[in-house]
N, C-alpha and C. Protein backbone atom coordinates (compact mmCIF):
# COMPACT_ATOMS: atom_id res chain seq x y z
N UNK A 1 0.85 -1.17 0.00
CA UNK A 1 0.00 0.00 0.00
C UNK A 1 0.89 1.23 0.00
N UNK A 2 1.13 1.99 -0.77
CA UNK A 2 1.63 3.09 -1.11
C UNK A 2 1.16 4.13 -2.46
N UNK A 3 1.82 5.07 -2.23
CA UNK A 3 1.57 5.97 -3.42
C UNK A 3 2.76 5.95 -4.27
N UNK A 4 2.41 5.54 -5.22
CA UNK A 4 3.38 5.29 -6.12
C UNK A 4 4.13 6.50 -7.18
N UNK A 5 5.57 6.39 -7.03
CA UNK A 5 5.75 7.70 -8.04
C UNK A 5 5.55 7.55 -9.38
N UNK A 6 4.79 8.60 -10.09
CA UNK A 6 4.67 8.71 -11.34
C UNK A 6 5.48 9.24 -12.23
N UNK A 7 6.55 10.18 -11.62
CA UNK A 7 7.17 10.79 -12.78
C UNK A 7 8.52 11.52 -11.78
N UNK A 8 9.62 11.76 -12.65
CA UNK A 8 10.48 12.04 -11.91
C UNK A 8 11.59 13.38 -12.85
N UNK A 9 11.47 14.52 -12.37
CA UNK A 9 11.71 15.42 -13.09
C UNK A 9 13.31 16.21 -12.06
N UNK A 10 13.88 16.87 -13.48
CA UNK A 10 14.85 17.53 -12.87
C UNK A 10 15.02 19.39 -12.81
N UNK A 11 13.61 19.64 -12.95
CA UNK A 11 12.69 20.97 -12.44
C UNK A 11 12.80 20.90 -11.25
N UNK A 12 13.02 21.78 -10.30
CA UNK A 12 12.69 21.95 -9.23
C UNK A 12 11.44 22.68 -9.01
N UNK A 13 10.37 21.59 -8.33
CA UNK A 13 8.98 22.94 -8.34
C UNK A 13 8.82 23.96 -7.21
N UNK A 14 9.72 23.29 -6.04
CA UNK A 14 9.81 23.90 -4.74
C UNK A 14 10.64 25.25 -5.15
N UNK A 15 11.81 25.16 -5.92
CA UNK A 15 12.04 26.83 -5.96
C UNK A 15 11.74 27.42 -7.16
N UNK A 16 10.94 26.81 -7.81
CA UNK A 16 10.27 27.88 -8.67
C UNK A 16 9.08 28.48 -8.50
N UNK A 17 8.32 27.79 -7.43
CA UNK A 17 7.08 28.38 -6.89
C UNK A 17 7.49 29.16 -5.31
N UNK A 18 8.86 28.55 -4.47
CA UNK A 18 8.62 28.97 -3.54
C UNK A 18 10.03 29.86 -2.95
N UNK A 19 10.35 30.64 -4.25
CA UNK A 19 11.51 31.15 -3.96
C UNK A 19 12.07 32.10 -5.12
N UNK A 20 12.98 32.86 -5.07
CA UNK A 20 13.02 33.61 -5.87
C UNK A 20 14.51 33.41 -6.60
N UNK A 21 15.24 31.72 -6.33
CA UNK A 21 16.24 31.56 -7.09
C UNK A 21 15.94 31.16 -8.47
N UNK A 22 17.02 31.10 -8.87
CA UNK A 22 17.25 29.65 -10.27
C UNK A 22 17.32 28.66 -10.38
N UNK A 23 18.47 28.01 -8.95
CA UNK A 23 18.97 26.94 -8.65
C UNK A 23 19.44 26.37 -6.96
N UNK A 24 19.71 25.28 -6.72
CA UNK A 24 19.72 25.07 -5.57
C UNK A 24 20.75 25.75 -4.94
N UNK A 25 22.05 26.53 -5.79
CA UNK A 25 22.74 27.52 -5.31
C UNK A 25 22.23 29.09 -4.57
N UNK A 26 21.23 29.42 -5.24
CA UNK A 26 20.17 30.08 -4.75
C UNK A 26 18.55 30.26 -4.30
N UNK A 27 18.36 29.12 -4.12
CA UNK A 27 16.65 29.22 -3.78
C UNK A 27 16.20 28.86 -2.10
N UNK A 28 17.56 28.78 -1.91
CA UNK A 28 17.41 28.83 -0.27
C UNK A 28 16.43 27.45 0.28
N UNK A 29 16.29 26.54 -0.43
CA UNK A 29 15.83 25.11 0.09
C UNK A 29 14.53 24.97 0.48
N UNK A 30 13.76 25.89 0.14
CA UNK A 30 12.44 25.74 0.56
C UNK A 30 12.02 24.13 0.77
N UNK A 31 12.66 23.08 -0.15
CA UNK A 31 12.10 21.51 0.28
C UNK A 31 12.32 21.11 1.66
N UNK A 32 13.27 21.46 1.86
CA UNK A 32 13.16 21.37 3.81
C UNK A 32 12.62 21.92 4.73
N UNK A 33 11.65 22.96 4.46
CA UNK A 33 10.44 23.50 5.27
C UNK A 33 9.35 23.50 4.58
N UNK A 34 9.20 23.22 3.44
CA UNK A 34 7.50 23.35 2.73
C UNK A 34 7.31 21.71 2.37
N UNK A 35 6.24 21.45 2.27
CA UNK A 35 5.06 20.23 1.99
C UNK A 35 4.52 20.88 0.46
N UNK A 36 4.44 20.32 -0.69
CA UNK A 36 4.01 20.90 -2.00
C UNK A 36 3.38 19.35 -2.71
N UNK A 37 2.36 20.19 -3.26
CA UNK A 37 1.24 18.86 -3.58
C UNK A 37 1.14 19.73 -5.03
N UNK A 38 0.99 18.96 -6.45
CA UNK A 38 0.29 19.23 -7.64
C UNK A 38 -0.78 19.14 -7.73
N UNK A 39 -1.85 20.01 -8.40
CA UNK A 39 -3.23 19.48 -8.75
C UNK A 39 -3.23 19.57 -9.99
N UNK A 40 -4.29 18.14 -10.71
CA UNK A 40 -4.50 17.85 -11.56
C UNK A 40 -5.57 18.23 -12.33
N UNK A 41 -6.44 18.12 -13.13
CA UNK A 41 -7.21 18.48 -13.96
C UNK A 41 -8.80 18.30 -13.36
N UNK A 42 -8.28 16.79 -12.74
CA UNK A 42 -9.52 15.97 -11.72
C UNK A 42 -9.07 16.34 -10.33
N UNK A 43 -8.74 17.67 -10.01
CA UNK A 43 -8.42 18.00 -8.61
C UNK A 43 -8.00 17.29 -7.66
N UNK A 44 -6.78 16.31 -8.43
CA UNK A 44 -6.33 15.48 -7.53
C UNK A 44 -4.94 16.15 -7.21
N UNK A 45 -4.58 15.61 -5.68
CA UNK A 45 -3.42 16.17 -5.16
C UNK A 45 -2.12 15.28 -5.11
N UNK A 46 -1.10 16.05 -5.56
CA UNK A 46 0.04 14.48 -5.89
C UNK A 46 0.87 15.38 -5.67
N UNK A 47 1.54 14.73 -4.23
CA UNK A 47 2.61 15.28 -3.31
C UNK A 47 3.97 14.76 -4.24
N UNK A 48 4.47 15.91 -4.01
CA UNK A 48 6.28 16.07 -4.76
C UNK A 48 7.03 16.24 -3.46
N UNK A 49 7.98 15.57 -3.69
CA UNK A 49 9.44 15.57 -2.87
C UNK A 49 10.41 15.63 -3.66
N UNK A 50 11.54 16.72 -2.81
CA UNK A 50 12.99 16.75 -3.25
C UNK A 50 14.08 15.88 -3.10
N UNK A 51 15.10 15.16 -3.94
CA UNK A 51 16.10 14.55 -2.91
C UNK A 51 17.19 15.66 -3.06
N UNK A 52 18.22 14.77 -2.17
CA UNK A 52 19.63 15.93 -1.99
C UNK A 52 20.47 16.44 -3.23
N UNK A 53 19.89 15.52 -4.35
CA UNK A 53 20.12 16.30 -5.80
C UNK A 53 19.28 17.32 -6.36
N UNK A 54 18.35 17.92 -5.72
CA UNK A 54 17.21 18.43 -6.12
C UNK A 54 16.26 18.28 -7.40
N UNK A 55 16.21 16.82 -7.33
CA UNK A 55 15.55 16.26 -8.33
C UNK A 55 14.15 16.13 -7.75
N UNK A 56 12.86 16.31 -8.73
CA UNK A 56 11.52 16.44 -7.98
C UNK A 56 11.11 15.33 -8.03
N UNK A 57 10.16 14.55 -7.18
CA UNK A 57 8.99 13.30 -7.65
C UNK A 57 8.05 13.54 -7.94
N UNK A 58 7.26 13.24 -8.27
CA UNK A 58 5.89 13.61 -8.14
C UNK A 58 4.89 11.73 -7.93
N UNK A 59 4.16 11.57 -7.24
CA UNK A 59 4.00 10.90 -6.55
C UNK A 59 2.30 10.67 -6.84
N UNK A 60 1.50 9.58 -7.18
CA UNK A 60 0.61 9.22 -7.47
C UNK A 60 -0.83 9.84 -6.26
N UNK A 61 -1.95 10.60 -6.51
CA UNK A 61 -2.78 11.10 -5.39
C UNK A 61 -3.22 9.71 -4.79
N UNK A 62 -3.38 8.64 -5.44
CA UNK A 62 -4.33 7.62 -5.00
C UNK A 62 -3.10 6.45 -4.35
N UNK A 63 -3.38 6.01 -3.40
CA UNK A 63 -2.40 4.79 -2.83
C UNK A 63 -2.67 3.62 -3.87
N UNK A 64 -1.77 2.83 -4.04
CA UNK A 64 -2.28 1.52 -4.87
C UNK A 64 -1.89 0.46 -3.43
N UNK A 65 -2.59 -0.75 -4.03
CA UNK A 65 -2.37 -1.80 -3.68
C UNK A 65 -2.63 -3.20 -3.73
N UNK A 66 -1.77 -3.98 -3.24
CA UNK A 66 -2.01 -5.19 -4.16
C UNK A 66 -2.96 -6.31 -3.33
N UNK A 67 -3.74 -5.54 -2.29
CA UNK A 67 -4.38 -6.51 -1.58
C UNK A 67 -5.44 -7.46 -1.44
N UNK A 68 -6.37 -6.27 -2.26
CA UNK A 68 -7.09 -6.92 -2.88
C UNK A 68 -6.85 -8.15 -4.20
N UNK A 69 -6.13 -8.40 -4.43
CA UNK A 69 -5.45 -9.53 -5.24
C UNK A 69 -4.77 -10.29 -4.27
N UNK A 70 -4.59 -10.56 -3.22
CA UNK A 70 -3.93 -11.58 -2.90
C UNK A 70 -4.36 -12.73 -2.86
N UNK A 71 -6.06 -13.08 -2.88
CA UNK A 71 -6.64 -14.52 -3.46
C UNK A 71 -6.14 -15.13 -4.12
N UNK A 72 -6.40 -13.97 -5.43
CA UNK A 72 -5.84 -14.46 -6.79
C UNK A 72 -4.64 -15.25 -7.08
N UNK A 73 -3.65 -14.23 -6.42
CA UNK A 73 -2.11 -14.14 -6.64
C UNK A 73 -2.08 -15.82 -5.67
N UNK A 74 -2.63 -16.14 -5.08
CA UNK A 74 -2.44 -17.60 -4.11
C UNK A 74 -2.69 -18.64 -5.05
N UNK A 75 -4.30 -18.27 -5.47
CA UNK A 75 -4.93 -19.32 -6.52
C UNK A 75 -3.86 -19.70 -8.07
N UNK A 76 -2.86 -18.72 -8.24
CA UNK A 76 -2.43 -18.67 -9.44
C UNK A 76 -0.65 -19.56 -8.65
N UNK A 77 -0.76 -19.26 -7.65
CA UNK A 77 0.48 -19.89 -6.93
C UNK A 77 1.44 -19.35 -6.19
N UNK A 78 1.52 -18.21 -6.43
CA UNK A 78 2.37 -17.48 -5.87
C UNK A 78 2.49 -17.54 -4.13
N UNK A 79 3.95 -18.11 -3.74
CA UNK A 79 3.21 -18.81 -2.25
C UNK A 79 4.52 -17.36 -1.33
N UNK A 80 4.94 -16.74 -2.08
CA UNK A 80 5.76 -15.55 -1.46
C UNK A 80 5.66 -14.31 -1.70
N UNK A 81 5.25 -13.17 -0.90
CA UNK A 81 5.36 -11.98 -1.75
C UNK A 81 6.04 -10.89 -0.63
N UNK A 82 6.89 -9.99 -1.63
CA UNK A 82 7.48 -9.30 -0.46
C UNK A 82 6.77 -8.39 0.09
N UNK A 83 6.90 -7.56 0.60
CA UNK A 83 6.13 -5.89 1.12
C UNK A 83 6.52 -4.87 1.28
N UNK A 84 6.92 -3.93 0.85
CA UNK A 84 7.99 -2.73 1.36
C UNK A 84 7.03 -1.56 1.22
């Protein structure tokens, strides 16, 4: 059960919306004090995170999961599955 990332960009959205740099030399890091969510067309919200490269995620609004399949996934054989 997680939200899965959808896309992985090397835009920074945190300092282009929340700062008045160019680059992580100047935008003063807003990803380490702000929370930033995208909205979509269907007003869905899909949380972005920075890593220490300031590369963005952007991150699926809806959790997936495979739980509802785990009948299946038994009936078909599968007698191990991991979880992370």
């Amino acid at each position: 059960h997680a939200h899965v990332p959808i896309f992985h960009t090397e835009h920074c959205v945190f300092a282009r919306t929340l700062s008045t740099g160019n680059s992580y030399k100047d935008c003063g890091h807003p990803c380490t004090r702000h929370s930033l969510h995208l909205v979509d067309g269907r007003q869905q919200r899909h949380h972005v995170l920075a890593d220490s490269g300031c590369r963005n995620t952007v991150f699926n609004s809806q959790p997936q999961s495979a739980a509802p399949y785990l009948a299946q996934l038994r009936e078909a054989g599968v007698r191990n599955m991991r979880v992370e």
